[in-house]
Protein backbone atom coordinates (compact mmCIF):
# COMPACT_ATOMS: atom_id res chain seq x y z
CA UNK A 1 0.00 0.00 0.00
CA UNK A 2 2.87 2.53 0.60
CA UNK A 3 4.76 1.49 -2.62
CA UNK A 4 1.54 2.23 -4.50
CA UNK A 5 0.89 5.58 -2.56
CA UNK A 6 4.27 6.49 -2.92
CA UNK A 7 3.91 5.87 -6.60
CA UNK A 8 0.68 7.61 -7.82
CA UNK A 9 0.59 10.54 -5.24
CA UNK A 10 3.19 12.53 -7.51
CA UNK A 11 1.04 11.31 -10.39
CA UNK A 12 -2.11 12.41 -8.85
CA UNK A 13 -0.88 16.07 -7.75
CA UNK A 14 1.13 16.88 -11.21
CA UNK A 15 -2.25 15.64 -12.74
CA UNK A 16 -4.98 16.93 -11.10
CA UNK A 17 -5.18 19.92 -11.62
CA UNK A 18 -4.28 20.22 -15.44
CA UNK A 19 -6.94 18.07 -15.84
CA UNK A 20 -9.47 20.18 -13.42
CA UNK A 21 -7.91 23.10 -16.19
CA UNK A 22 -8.54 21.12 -19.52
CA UNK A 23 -12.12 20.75 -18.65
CA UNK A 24 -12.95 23.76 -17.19
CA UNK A 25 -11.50 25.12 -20.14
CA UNK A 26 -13.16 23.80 -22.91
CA UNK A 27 -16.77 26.03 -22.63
CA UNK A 28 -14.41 28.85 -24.02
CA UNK A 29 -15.29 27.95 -27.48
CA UNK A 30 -18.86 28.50 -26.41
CA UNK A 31 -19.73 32.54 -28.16
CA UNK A 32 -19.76 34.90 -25.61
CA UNK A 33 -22.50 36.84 -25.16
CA UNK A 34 -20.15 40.33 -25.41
CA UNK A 35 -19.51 39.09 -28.74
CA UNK A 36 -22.62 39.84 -30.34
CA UNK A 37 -23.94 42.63 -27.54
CA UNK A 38 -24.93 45.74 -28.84
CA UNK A 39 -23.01 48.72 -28.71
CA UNK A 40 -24.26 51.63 -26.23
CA UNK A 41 -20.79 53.41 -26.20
CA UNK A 42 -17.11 53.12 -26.88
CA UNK A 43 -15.61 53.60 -23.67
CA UNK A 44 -12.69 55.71 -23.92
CA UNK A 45 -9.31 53.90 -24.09
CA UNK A 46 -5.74 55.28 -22.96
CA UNK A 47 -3.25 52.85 -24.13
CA UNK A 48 0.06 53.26 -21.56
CA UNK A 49 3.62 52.28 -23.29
CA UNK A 50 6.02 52.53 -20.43
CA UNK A 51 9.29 52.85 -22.46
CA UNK A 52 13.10 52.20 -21.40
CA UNK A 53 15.94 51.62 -23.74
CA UNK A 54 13.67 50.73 -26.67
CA UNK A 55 14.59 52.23 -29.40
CA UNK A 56 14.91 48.72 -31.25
CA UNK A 57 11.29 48.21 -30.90
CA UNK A 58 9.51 51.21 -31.03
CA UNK A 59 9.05 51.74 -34.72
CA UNK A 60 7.36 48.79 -34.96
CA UNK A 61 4.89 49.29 -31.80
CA UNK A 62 4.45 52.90 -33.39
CA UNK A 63 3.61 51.35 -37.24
CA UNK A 64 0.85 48.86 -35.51
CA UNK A 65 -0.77 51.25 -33.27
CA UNK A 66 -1.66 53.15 -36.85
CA UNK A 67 -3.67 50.06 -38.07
CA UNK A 68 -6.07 49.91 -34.66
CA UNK A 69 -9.60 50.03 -35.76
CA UNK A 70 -10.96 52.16 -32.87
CA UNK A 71 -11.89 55.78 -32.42
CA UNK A 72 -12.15 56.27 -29.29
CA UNK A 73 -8.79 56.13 -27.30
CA UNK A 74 -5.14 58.13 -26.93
CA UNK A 75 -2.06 56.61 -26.03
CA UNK A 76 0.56 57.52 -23.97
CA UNK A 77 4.18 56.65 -24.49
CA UNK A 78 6.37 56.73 -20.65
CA UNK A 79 10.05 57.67 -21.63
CA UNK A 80 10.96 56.64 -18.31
CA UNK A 81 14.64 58.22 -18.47
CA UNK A 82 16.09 56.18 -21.05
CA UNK A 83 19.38 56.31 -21.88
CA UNK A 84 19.57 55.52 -25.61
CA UNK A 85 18.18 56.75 -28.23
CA UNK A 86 14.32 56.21 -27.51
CA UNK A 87 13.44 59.83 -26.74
CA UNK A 88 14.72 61.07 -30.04
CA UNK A 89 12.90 58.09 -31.96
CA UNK A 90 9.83 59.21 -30.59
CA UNK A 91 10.20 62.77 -31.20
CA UNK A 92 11.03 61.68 -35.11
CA UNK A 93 8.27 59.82 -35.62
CA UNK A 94 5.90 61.73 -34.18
CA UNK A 95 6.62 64.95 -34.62
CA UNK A 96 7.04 66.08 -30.49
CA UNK A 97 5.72 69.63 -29.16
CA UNK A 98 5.49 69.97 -25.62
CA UNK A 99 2.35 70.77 -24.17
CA UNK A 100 0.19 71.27 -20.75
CA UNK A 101 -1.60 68.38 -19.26
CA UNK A 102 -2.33 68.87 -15.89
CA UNK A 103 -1.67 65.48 -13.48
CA UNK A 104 -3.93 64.71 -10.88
CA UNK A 105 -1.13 63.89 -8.65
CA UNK A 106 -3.40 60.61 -6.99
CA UNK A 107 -0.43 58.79 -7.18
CA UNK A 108 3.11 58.27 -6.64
CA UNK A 109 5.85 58.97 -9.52
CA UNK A 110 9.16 60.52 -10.75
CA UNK A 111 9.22 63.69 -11.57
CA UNK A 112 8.23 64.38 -14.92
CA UNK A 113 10.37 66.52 -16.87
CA UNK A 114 7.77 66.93 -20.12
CA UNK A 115 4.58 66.09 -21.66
CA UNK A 116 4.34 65.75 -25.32
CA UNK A 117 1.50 66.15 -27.83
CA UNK A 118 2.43 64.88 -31.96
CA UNK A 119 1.99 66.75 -34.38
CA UNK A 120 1.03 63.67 -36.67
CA UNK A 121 -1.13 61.78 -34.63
CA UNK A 122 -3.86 63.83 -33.09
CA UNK A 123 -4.19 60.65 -30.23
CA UNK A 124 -0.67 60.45 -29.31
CA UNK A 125 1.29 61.62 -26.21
CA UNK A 126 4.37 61.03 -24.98
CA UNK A 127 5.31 61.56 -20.95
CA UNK A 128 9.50 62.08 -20.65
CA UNK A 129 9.96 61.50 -16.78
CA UNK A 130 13.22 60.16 -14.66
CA UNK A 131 13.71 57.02 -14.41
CA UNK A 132 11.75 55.13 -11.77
CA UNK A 133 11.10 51.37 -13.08
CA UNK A 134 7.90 49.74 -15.31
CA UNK A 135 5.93 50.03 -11.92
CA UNK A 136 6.76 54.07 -11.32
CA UNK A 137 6.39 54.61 -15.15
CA UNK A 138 2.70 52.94 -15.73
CA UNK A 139 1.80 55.21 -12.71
CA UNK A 140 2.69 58.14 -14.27
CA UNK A 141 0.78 57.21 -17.64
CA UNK A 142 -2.60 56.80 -15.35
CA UNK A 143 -1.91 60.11 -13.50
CA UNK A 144 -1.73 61.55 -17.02
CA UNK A 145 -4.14 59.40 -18.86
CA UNK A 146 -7.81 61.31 -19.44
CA UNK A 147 -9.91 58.11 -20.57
CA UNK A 148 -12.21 55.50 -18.07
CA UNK A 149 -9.85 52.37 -19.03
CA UNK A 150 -6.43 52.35 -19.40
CA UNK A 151 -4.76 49.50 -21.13
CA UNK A 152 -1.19 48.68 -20.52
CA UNK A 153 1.46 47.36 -23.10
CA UNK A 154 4.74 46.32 -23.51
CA UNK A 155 6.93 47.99 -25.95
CA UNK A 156 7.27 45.09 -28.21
CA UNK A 157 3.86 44.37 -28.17
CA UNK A 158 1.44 45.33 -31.12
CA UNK A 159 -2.24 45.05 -30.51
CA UNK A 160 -4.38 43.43 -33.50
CA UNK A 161 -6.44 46.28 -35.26
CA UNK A 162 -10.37 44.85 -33.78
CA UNK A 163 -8.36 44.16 -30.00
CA UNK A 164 -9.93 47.62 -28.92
CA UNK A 165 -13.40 46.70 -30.50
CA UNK A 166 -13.16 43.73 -28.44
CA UNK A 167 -12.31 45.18 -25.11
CA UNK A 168 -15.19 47.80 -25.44
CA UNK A 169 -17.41 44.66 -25.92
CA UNK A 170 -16.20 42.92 -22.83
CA UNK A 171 -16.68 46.43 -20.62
CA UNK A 172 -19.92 47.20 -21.73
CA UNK A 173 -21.13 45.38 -18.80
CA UNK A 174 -20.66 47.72 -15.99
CA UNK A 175 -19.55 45.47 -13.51
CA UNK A 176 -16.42 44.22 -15.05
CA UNK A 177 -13.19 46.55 -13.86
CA UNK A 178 -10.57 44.62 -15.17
CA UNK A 179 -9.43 42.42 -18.13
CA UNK A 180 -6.65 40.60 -19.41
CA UNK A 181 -6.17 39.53 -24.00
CA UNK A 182 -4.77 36.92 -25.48
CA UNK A 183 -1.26 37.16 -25.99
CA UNK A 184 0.79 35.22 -29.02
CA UNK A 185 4.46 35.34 -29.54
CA UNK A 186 5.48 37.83 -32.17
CA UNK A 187 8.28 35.93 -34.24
CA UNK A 188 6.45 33.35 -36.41
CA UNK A 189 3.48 35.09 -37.52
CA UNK A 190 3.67 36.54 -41.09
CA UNK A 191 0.19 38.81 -40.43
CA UNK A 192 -0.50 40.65 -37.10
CA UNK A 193 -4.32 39.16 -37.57
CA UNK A 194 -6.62 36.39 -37.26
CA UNK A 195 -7.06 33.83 -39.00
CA UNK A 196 -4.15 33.30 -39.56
CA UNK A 197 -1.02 30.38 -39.79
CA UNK A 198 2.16 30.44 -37.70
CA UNK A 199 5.44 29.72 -39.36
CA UNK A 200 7.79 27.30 -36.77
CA UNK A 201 10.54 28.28 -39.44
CA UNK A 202 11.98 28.98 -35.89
CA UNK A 203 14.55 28.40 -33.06
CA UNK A 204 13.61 25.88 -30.78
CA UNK A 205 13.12 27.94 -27.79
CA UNK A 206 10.87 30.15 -29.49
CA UNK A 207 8.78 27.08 -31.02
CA UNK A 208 8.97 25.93 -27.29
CA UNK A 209 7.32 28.99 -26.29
CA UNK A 210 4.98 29.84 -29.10
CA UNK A 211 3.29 25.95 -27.55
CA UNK A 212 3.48 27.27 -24.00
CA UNK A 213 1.32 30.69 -24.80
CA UNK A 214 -1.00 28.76 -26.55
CA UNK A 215 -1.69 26.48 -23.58
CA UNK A 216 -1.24 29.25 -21.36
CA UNK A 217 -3.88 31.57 -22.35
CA UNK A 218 -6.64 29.25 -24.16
CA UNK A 219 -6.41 26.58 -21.45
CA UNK A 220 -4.86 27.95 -17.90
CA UNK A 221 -6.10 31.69 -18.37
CA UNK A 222 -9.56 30.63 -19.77
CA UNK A 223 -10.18 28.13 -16.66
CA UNK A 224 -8.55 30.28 -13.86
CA UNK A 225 -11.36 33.29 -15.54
CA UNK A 226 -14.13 30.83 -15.27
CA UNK A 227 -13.53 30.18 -11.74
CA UNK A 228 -12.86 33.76 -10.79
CA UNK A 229 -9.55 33.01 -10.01
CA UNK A 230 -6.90 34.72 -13.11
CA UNK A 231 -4.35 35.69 -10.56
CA UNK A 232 -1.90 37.30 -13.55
CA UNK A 233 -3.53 39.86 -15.84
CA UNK A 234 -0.21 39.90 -18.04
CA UNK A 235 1.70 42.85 -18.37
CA UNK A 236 1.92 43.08 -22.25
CA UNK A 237 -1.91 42.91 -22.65
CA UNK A 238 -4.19 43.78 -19.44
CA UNK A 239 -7.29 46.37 -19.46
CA UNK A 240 -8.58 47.97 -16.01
CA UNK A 241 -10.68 50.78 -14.59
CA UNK A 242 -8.69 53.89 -14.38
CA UNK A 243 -11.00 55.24 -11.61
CA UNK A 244 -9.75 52.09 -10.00
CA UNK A 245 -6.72 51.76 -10.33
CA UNK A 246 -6.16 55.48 -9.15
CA UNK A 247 -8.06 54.47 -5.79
CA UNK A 248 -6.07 51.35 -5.24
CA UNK A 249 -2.71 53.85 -5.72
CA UNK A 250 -1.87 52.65 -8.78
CA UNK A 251 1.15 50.11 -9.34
CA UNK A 252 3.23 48.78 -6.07
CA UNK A 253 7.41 49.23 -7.23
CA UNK A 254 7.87 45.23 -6.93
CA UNK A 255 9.66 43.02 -9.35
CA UNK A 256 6.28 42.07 -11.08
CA UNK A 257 3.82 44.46 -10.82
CA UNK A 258 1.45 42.75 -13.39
CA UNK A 259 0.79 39.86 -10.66
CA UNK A 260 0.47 42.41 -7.81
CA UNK A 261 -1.67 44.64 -9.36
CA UNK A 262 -4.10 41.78 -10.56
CA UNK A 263 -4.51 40.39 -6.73
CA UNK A 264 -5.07 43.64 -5.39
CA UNK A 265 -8.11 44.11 -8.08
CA UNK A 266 -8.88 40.49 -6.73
CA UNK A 267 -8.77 41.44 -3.10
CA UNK A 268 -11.23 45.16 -3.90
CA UNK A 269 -13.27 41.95 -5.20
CA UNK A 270 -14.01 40.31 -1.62
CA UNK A 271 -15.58 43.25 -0.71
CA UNK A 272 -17.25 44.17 -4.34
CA UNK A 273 -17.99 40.82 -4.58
CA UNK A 274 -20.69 42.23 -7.58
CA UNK A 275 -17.83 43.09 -10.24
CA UNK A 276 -16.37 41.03 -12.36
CA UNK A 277 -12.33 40.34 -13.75
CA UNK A 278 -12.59 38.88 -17.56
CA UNK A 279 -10.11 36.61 -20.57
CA UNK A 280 -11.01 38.23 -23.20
CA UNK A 281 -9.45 35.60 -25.62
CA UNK A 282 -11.01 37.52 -28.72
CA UNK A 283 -9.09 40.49 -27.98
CA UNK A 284 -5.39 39.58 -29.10
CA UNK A 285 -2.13 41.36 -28.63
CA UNK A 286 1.48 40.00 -29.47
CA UNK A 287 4.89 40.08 -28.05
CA UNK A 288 7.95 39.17 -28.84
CA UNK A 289 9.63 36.67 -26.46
CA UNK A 290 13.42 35.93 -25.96
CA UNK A 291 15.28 34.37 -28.68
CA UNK A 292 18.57 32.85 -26.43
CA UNK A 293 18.53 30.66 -23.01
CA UNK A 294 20.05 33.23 -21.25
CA UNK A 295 17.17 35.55 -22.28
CA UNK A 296 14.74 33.06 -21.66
CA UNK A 297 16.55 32.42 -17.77
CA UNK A 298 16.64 36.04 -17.14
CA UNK A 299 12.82 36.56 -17.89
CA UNK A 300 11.50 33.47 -15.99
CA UNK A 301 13.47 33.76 -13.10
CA UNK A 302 12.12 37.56 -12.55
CA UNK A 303 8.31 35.59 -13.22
CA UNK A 304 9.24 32.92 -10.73
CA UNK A 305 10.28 36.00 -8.23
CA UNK A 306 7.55 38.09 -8.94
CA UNK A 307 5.19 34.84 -8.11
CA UNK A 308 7.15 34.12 -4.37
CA UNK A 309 6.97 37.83 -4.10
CA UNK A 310 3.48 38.40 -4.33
CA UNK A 311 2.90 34.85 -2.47
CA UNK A 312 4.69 36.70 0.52
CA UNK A 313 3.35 39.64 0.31
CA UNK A 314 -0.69 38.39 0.41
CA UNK A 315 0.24 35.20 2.28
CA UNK A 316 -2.39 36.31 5.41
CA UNK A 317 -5.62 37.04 3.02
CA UNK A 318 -4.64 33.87 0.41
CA UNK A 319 -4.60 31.49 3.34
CA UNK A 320 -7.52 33.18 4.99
CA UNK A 321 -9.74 32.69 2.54
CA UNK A 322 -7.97 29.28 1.16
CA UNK A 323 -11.19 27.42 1.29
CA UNK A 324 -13.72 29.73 0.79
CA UNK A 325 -12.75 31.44 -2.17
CA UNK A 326 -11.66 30.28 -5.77
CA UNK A 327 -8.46 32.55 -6.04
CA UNK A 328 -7.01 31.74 -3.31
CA UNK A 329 -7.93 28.21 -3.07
CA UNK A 330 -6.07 28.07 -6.83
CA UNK A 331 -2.96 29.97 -6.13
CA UNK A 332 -2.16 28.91 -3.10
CA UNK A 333 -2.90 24.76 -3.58
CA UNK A 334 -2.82 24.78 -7.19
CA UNK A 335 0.14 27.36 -8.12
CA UNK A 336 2.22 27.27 -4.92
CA UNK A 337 2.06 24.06 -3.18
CA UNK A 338 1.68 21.87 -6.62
CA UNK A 339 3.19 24.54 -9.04
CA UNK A 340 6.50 25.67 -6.62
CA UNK A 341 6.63 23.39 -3.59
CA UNK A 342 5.62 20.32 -4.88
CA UNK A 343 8.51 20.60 -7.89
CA UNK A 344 11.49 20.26 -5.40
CA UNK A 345 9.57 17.23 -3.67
CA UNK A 346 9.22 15.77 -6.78
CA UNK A 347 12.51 16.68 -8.05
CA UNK A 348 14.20 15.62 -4.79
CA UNK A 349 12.39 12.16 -4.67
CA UNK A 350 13.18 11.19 -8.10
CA UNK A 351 16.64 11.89 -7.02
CA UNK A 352 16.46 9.82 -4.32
CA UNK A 353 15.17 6.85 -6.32
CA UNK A 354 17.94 7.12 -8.79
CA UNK A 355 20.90 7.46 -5.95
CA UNK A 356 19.31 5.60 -3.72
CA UNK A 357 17.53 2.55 -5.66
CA UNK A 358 14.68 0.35 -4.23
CA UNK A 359 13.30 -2.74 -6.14
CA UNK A 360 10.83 -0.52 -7.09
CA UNK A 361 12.48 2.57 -8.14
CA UNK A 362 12.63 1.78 -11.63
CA UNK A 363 8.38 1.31 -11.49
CA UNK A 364 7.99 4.35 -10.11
CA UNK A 365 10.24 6.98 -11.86
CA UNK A 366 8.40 5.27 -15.10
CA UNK A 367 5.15 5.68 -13.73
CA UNK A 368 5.71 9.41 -13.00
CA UNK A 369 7.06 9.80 -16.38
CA UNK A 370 4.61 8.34 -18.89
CA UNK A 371 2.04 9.69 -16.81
CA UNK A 372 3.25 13.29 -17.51
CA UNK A 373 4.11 12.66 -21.31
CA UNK A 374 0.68 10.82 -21.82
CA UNK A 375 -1.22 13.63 -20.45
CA UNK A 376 1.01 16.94 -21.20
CA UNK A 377 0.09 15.57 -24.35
CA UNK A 378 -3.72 15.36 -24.08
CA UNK A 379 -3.32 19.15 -22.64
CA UNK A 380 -1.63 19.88 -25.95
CA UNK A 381 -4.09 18.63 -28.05
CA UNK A 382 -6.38 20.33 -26.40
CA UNK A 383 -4.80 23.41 -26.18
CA UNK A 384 -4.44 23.30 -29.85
CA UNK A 385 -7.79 22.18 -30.93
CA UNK A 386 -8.96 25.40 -28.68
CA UNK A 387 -6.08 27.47 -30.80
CA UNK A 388 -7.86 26.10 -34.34
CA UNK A 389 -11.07 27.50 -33.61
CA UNK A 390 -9.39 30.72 -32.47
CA UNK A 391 -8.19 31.39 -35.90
CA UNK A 392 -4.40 30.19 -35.52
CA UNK A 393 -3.59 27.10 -37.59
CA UNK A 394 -0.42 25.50 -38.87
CA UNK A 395 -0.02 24.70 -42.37
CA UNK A 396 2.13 22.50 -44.33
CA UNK A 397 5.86 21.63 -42.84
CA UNK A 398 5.11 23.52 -39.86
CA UNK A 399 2.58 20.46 -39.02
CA UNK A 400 5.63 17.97 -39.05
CA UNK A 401 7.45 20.89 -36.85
CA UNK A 402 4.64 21.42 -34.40
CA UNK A 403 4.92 17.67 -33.89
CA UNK A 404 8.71 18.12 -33.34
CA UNK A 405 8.32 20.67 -31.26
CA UNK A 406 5.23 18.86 -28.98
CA UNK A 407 7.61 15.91 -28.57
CA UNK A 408 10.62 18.22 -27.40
CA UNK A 409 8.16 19.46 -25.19
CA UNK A 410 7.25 16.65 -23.07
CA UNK A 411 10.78 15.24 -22.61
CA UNK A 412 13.17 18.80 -22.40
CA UNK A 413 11.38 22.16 -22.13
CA UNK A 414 8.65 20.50 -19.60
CA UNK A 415 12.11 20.08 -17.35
CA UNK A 416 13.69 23.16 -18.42
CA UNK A 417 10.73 24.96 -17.22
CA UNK A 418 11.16 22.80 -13.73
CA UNK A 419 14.79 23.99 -13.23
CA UNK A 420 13.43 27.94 -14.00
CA UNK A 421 10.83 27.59 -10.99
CA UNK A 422 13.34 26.02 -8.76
CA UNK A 423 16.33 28.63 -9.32
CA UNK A 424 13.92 31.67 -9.81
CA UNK A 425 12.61 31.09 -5.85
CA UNK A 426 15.71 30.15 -4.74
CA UNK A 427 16.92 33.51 -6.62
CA UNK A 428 13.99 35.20 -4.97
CA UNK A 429 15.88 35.09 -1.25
CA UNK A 430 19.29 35.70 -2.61
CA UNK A 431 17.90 38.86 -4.34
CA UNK A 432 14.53 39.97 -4.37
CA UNK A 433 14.81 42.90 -6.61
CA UNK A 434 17.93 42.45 -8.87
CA UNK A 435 17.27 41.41 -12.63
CA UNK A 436 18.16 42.04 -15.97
CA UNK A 437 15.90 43.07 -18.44
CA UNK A 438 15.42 40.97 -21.35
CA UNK A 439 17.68 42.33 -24.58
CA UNK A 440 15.09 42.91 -27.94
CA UNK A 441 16.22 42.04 -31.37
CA UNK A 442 15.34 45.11 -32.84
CA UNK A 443 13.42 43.27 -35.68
CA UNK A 444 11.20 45.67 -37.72
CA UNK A 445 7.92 43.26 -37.74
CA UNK A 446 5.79 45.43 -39.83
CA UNK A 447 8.38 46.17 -42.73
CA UNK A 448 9.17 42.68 -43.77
């Protein structure tokens, strides 16, 4: 009886709750009823573009935020005291003059040394302020921004042009105060639009995670929504309620403030238990990811610390409310416990079985192993299946490369991604705040 508890407990915990996530997941291809909901208004939009060092992206942000099919909304570009060339871009391609905006000065920022108004673009603003981090810079771009939602990007992220008409559809309901998009990787896709194919004409790693978004989003994201508990609005793509967010005080200076700021919506929820956090997988942005291990490792380690941060920080309300509420019931079982804690256990036992060997080791590492290939690769079926009917196919060779790719998977990147949540906690204590930002290619996307 121990040898067989011994052998299917690892099974059962590294299983569960995938499979809880499959299902749960699966009423996504179901219409939603904002889909087809008539239009009273177009909420106003300001789309926030904190900006440091990125002069390699920019032109390409700036050539896809022309093609958005939406009237009303302004965005805001946050200089936050770069040190390249990223101030001048701007001022190039937009044509710069500084004007008067007055701040309501709700929140907390660096001082702001300009506000800019183009000449071009009748929408477009730019805020030049010292540096102060992602955090300090989106709070600046709320302070400024005039419109009811403001929607946050990354600087190598470009929306697709119906994302906004989308996003109005999801917050015509009243209740709703915050919302996250689908994101897709950038490198692969030959249109910035759906339907559409992916090329895998790629590196591994960014096959690996082109796979990993697409489970991500139309499987985790979708079933964490469903159950009220998304715990990460991502920071490339995310929608909330300025009013909100200016009450709240705007972004806490941590080393992910896109997990932060999505519990603290979650936590104004337990006493607004009436409003409503949405996926909005109609609504689709892309980013480009990291094209080298050592850009991958930098970016999930800061992820990984982010997550232990923001595990810390809301520890007392997440274990208060463990077992009578869906958030905290998921993150704290399903992402901690199984997710963080449970990896070294099962990373340490397996150790143990191959130093230490029993008559049964050998049964039992197998077990654990086929079990997670035979149903990480149910979950990708699914997850693609889901992907299909969202527009995103794979055509010709890139079929015999997404099978490549799904069978890498399972046996390497499944591990690699192991050995990122293990070092990035472990990183966590050695140094909470310290990390590297992720170098861009500097790929023009739009001009190829």
């Amino acid at each position: 009886m121990f040898f067989l508890v011994l052998t299917l407990l690892p099974v059962l915990l590294c299983t569960g709750f995938p499979f809880f996530h499959m299902l749960n997941a699966l009423p996504v291809l179901i219409k939603k009823d904002y889909v087809s909901i008539i239009i009273r208004k177009n909420r106003s939009i300001s789309i926030l573009v904190p900006c440091f060092n990125e002069e390699d992206m920019l032109q390409t942000a700036i050539i896809g935020m022309k093609k958005i099919g939406y009237e009303n909304f302004e965005i805001i570009y946050i200089n936050d005291g770069s040190t390249d060339g990223t101030l001048s871009l701007l001022q190039e391609s937009l044509d710069l003059k500084k004007v008067n905006r007055s701040a309501r000065n709700r929140i907390a920022y660096k001082q702001v040394k300009g506000f800019y108004h183009s000449r071009r673009y009748s929408n477009v603003f730019v805020v030049d302020k010292e540096n102060g981090g992602k955090a300090d810079a989106l709070n600046a771009g709320i302070d400024y921004a005039k419109n009811e939602l403001v929607l946050t990007l990354d600087a190598d992220s470009i929306l697709e042009p119906d994302a906004l008409q989308m996003i109005n559809r999801g917050f015509q309901d009243r209740s709703v105060i915050a919302a996250g998009g689908m994101v897709h990787v950038l490198q692969g896709r030959k249109k910035f639009s759906t339907p559409s194919s992916v090329s895998l004409k790629l590196k591994h790693i960014l096959r690996f995670q082109i796979l990993e978004y697409l489970k991500g989003f139309y499987i985790y994201k979708a079933s964490l929504a469903r159950v009220k508990a998304l715990a990460i609005i991502s920071g490339s793509f995310g929608v909330f309620d300025r009013r909100l967010l200016l009450e709240l005080g705007g972004y806490r200076d941590t080393v992910g403030e896109d997990i932060d700021i999505t519990l603290r919506f979650q936590t104004y929820l337990l006493s607004n238990p009436t409003k409503r956090i949405l996926f909005i997988p109609e609504a689709v942005s892309y980013t480009e990811c990291p094209e080298t291990w050592r850009g991958l490792f930098i970016q999930r380690i800061r992820w990984q610390k982010a997550f232990v941060d923001c595990a810390i920080h809301y520890h007392k309300i997440l274990l208060k409310t463990v077992f009578n509420r869906s958030l905290s019931f998921f993150f704290t079982v399903d992402a901690f416990f199984v997710g963080t804690f449970f990896t070294y256990v099962v990373v340490f036992y397996l150790l143990l079985l191959i130093i230490f060997p029993n008559p049964h080791s050998i049964i039992i590492i197998l077990t654990y192993l086929i079990a997670l290939i035979v149903f990480n690769l149910l979950y990708t079926i699914i997850a693609l299946y889901i992907t299909s009917k969202y527009g995103t196919t794979f055509r010709g060779l890139d079929k015999i490369r997404l099978l490549e790719t799904i069978a890498l998977d399972l046996i390497v990147y499944r591990f690699v991604l192991m050995f990122f949540i293990i070092a990035g906690t472990i990183a966590y204590f050695l140094n909470k705040e310290g990390w590297k930002k992720v170098a861009r290619t500097g790929r023009d996307y739009e001009n190829r």
